[in-house]
C-alpha atoms as a PDB file:
ATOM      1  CA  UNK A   1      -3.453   3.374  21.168  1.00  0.00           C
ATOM      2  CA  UNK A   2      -7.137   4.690  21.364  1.00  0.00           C
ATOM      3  CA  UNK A   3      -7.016   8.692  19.941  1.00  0.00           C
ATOM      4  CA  UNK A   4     -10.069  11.143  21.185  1.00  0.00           C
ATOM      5  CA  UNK A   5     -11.629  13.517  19.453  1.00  0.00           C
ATOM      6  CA  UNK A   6      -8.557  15.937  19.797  1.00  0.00           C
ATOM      7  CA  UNK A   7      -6.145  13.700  17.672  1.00  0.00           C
ATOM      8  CA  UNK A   8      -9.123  12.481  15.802  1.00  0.00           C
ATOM      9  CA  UNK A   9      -9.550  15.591  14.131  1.00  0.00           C
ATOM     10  CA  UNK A  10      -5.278  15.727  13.030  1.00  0.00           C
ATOM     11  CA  UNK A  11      -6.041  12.391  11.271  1.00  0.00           C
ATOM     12  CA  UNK A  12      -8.767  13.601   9.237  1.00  0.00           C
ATOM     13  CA  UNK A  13      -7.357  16.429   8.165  1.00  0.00           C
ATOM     14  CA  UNK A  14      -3.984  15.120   7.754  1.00  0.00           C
ATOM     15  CA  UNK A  15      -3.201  18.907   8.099  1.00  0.00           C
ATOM     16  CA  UNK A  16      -0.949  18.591  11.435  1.00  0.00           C
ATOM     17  CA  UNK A  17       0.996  15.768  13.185  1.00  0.00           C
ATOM     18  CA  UNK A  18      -0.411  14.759  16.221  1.00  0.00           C
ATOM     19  CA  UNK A  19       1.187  14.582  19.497  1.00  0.00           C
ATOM     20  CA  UNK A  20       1.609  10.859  19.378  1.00  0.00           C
ATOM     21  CA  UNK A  21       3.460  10.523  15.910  1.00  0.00           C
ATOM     22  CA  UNK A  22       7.087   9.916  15.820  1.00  0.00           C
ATOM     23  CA  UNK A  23       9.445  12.455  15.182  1.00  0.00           C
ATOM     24  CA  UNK A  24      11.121  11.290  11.256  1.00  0.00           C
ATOM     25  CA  UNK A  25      14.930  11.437  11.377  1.00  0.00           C
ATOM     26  CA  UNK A  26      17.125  12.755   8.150  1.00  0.00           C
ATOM     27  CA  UNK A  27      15.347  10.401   4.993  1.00  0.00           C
ATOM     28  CA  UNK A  28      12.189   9.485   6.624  1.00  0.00           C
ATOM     29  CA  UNK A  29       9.053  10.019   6.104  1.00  0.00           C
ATOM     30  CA  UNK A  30       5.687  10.347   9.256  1.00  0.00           C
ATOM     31  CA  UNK A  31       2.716   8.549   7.620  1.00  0.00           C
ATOM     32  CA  UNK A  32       1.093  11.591   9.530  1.00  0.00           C
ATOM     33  CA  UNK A  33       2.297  14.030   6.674  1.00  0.00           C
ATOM     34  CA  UNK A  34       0.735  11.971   4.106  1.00  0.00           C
ATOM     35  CA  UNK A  35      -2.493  13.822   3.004  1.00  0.00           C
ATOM     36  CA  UNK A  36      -6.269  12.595   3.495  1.00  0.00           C
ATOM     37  CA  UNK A  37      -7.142  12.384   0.381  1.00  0.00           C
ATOM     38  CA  UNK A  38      -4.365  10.385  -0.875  1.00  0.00           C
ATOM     39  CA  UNK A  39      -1.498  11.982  -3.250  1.00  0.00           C
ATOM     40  CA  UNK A  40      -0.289   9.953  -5.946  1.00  0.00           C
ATOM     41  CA  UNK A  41       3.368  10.265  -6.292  1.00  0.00           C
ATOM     42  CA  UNK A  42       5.837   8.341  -9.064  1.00  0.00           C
ATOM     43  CA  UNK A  43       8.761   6.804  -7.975  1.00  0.00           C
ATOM     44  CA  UNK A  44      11.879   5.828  -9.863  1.00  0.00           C
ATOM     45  CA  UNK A  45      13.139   3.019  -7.249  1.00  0.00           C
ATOM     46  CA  UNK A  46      13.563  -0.469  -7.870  1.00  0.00           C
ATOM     47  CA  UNK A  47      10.430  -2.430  -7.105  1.00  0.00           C
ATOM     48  CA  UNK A  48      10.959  -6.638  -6.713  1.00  0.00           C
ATOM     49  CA  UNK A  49       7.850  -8.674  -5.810  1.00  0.00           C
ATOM     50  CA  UNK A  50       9.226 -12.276  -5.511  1.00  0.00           C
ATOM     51  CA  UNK A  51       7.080 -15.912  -4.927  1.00  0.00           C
ATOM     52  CA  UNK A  52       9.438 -17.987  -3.572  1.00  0.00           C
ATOM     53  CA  UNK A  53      12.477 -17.974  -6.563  1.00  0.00           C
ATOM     54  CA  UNK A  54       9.655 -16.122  -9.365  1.00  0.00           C
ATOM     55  CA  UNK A  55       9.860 -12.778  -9.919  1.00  0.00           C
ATOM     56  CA  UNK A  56       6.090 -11.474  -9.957  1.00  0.00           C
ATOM     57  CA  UNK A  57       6.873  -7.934 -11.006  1.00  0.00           C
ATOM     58  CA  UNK A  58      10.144  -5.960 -11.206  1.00  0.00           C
ATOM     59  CA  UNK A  59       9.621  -2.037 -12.140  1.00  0.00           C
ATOM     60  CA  UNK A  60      11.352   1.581 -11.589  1.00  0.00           C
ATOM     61  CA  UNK A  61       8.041   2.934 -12.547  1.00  0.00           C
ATOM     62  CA  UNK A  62       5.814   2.767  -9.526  1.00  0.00           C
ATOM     63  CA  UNK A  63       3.021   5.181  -7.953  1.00  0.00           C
ATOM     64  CA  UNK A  64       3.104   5.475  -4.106  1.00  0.00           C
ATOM     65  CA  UNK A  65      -0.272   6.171  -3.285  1.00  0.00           C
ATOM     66  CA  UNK A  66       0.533   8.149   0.166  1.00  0.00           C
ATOM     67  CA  UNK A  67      -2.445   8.416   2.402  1.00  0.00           C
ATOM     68  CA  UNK A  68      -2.768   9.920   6.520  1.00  0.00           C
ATOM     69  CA  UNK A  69      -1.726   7.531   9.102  1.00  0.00           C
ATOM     70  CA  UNK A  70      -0.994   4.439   6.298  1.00  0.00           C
ATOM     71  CA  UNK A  71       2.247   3.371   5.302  1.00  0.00           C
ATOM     72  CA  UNK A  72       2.770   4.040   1.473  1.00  0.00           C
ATOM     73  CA  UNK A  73       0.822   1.490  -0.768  1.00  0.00           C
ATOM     74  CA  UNK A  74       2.670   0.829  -4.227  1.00  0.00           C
ATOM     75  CA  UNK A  75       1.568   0.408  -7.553  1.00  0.00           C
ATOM     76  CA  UNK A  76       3.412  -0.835 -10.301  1.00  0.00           C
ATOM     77  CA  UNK A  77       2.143  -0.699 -14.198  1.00  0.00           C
ATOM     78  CA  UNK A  78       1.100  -3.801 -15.866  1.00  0.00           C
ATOM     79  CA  UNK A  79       3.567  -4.111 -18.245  1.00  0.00           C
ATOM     80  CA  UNK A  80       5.928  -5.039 -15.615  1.00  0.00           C
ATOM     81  CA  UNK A  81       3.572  -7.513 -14.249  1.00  0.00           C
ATOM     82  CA  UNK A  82       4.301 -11.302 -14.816  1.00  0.00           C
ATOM     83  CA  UNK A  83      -0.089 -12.373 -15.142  1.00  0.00           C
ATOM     84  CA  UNK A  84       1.816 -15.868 -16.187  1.00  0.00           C
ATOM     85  CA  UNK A  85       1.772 -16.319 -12.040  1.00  0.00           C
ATOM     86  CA  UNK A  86      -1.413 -14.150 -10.897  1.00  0.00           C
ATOM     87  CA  UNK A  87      -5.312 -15.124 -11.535  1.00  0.00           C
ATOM     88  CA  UNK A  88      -8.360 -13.332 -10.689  1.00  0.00           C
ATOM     89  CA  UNK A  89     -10.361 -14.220  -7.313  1.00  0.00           C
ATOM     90  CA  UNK A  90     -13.284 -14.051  -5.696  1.00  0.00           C
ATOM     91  CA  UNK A  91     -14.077 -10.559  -3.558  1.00  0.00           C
ATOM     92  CA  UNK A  92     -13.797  -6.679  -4.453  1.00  0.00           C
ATOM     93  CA  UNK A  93     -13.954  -3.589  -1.924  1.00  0.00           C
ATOM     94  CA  UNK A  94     -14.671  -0.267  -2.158  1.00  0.00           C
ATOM     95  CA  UNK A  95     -12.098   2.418  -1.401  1.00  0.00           C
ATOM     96  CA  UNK A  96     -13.983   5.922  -1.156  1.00  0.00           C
ATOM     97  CA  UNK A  97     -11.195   7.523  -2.894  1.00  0.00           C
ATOM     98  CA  UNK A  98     -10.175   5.078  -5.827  1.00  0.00           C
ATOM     99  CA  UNK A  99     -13.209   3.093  -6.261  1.00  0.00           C
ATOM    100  CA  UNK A 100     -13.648  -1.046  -6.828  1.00  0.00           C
ATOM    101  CA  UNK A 101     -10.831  -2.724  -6.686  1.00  0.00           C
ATOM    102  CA  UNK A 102     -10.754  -5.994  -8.170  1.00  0.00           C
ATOM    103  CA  UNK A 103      -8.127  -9.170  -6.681  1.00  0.00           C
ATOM    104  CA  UNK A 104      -5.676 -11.658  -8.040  1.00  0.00           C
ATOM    105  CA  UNK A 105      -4.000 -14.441  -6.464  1.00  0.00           C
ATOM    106  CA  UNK A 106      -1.018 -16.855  -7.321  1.00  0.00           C
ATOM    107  CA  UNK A 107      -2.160 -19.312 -10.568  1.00  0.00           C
ATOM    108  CA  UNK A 108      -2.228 -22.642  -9.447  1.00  0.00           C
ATOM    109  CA  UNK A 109      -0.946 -25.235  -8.564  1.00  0.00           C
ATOM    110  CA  UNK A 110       1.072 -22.983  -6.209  1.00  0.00           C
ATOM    111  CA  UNK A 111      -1.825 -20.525  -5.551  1.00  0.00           C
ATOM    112  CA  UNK A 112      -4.103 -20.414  -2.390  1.00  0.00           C
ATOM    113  CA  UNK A 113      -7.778 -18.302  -2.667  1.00  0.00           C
ATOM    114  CA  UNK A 114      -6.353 -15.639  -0.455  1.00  0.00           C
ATOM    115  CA  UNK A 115      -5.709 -12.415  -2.916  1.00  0.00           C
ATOM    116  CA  UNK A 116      -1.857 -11.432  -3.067  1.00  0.00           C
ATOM    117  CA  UNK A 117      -2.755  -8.048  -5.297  1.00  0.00           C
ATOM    118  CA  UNK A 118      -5.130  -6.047  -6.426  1.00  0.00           C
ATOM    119  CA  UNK A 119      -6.352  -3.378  -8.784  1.00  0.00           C
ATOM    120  CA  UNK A 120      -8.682  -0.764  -9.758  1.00  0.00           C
ATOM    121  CA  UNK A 121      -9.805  -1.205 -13.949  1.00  0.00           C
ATOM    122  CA  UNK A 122     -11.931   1.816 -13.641  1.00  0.00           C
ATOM    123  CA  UNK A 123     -10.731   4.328 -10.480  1.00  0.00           C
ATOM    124  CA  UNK A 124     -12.415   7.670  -9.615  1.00  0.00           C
ATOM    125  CA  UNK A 125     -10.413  10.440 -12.107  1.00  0.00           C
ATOM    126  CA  UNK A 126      -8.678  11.358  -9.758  1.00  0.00           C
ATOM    127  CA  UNK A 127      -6.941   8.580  -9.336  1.00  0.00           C
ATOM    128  CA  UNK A 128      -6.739   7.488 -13.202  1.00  0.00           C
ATOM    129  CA  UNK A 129      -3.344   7.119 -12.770  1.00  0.00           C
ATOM    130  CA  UNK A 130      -3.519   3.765 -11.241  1.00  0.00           C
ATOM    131  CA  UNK A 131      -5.513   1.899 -13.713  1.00  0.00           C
ATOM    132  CA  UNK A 132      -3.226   0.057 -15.479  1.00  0.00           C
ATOM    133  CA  UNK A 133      -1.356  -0.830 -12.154  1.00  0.00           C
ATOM    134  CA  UNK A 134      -1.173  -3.414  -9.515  1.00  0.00           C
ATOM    135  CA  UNK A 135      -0.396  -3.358  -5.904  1.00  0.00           C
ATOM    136  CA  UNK A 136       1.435  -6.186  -3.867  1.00  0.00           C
ATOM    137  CA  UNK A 137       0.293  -7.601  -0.542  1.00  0.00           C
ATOM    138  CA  UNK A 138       3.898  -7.447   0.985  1.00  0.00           C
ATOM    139  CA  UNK A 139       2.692  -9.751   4.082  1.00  0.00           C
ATOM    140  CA  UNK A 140       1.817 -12.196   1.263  1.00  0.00           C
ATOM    141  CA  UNK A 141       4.764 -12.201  -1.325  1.00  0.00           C
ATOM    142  CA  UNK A 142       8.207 -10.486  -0.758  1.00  0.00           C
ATOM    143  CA  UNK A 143       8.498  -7.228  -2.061  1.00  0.00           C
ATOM    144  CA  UNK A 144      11.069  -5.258  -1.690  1.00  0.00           C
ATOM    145  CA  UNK A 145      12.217  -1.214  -2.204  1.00  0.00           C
ATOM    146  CA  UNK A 146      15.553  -1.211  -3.823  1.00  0.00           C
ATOM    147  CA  UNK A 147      17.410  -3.358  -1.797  1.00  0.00           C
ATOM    148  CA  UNK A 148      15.102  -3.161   1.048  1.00  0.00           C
ATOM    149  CA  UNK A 149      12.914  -5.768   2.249  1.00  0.00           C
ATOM    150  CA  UNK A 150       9.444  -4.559   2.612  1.00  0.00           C
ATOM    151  CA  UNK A 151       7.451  -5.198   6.091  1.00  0.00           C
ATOM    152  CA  UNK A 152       3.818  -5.448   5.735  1.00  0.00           C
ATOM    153  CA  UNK A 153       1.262  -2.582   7.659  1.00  0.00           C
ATOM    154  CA  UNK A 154      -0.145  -4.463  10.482  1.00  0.00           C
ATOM    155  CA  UNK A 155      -3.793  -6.021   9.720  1.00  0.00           C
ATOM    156  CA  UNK A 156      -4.568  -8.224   7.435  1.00  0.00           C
ATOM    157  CA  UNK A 157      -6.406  -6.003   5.015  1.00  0.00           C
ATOM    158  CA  UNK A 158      -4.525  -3.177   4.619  1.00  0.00           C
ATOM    159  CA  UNK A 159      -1.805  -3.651   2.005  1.00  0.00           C
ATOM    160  CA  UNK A 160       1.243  -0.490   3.074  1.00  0.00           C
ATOM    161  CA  UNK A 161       4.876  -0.940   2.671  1.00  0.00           C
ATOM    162  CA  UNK A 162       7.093  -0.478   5.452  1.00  0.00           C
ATOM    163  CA  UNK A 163      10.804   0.557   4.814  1.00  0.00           C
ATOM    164  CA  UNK A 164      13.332   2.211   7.639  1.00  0.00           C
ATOM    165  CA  UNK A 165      12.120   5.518   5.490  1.00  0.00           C
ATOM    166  CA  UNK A 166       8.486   5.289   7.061  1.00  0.00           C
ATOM    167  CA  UNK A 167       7.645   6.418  10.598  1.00  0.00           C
ATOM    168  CA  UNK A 168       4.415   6.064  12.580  1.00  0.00           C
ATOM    169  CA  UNK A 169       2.364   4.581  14.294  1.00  0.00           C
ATOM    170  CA  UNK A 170       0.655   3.389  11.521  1.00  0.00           C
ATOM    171  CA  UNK A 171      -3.157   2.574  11.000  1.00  0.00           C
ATOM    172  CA  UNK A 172      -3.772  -1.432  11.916  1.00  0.00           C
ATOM    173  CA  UNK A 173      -1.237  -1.528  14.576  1.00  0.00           C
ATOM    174  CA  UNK A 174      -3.228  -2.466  18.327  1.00  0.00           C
ATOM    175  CA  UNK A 175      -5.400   0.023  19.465  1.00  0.00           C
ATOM    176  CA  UNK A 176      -6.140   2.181  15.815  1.00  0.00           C
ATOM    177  CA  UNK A 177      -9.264   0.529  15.024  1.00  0.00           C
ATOM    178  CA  UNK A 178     -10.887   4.116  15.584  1.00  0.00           C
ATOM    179  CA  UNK A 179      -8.485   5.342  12.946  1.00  0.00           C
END
């Protein structure tokens, strides 16, 4: 849905939820309470990122990196990162709050080109927190929250994690290219 100026403003201030958000029920959480910039937050819950039968990563030490109108992104440390399955690819972005990020993709024979994570070596300070972690694609492997499957944010860039927890609408869904 196309937002004027009004609700244009709420997004990019992230300081009140606008008229179109949904309402979050007991244990949920409006992606329109998430701050702008994004707040880091650790998270003790079980993190799975599967390829087919492999296990890509597996951690209770993720960073949710919570941002206005997104669904939460998550991070999990290297050290619980199998790199025997990931390589580096082609591309980078720019995020104006964490900086470069840098992709990886499945190793071959299984792999494609198209990135299935990525990571910032060197982020802004900050968001230093991140630098020794990766985030999942969960439209490209399955990831799941506990025992939660994980549904990917609409659009093919953006890289959130819905869960039942996380109400919008969310940025990349029809009609938020304004956003």
């Amino acid at each position: 849905m196309p937002i004027n100026g009004a609700s244009r403003l709420w997004y990019y201030t992230g300081k009140v939820r606008p008229p179109f958000a949904q309402t979050p029920g007991a244990g949920q959480e409006s992606v329109w309470d998430y701050p702008r910039p994004p707040r880091l937050e650790k998270s003790s819950k079980t993190i799975q990122v599967m390829f087919q039968d492999r296990t890509l990563a597996r951690s209770s030490r993720s960073i949710r990196v919570l941002e206005t109108a997104s669904p939460p992104t998550v991070y999990l440390p290297v050290a619980d990162v199998d790199f025997d399955c990931l390589e580096p690819c082609d591309g980078e972005s720019w995020c104006e709050w964490k900086g470069r990020a840098h992709y990886l993709r499945l190793a071959s024979p299984v792999g494609s080109d198209k990135a299935v994570a990525w990571f910032y070596p060197d982020p802004n300070i900050e968001y230093a927190a991140i630098a020794n972690y990766v985030a999942f694609y969960p439209g490209r492997v399955a990831c799941w929250v506990d025992a939660e499957r994980v549904a990917p944010q609409a659009g093919e860039f953006y890289g959130g994690w819905m869960t039942r927890e996380i109400v919008g609408p969310v940025k990349g869904e029809p009609g938020t290219q304004s956003w």
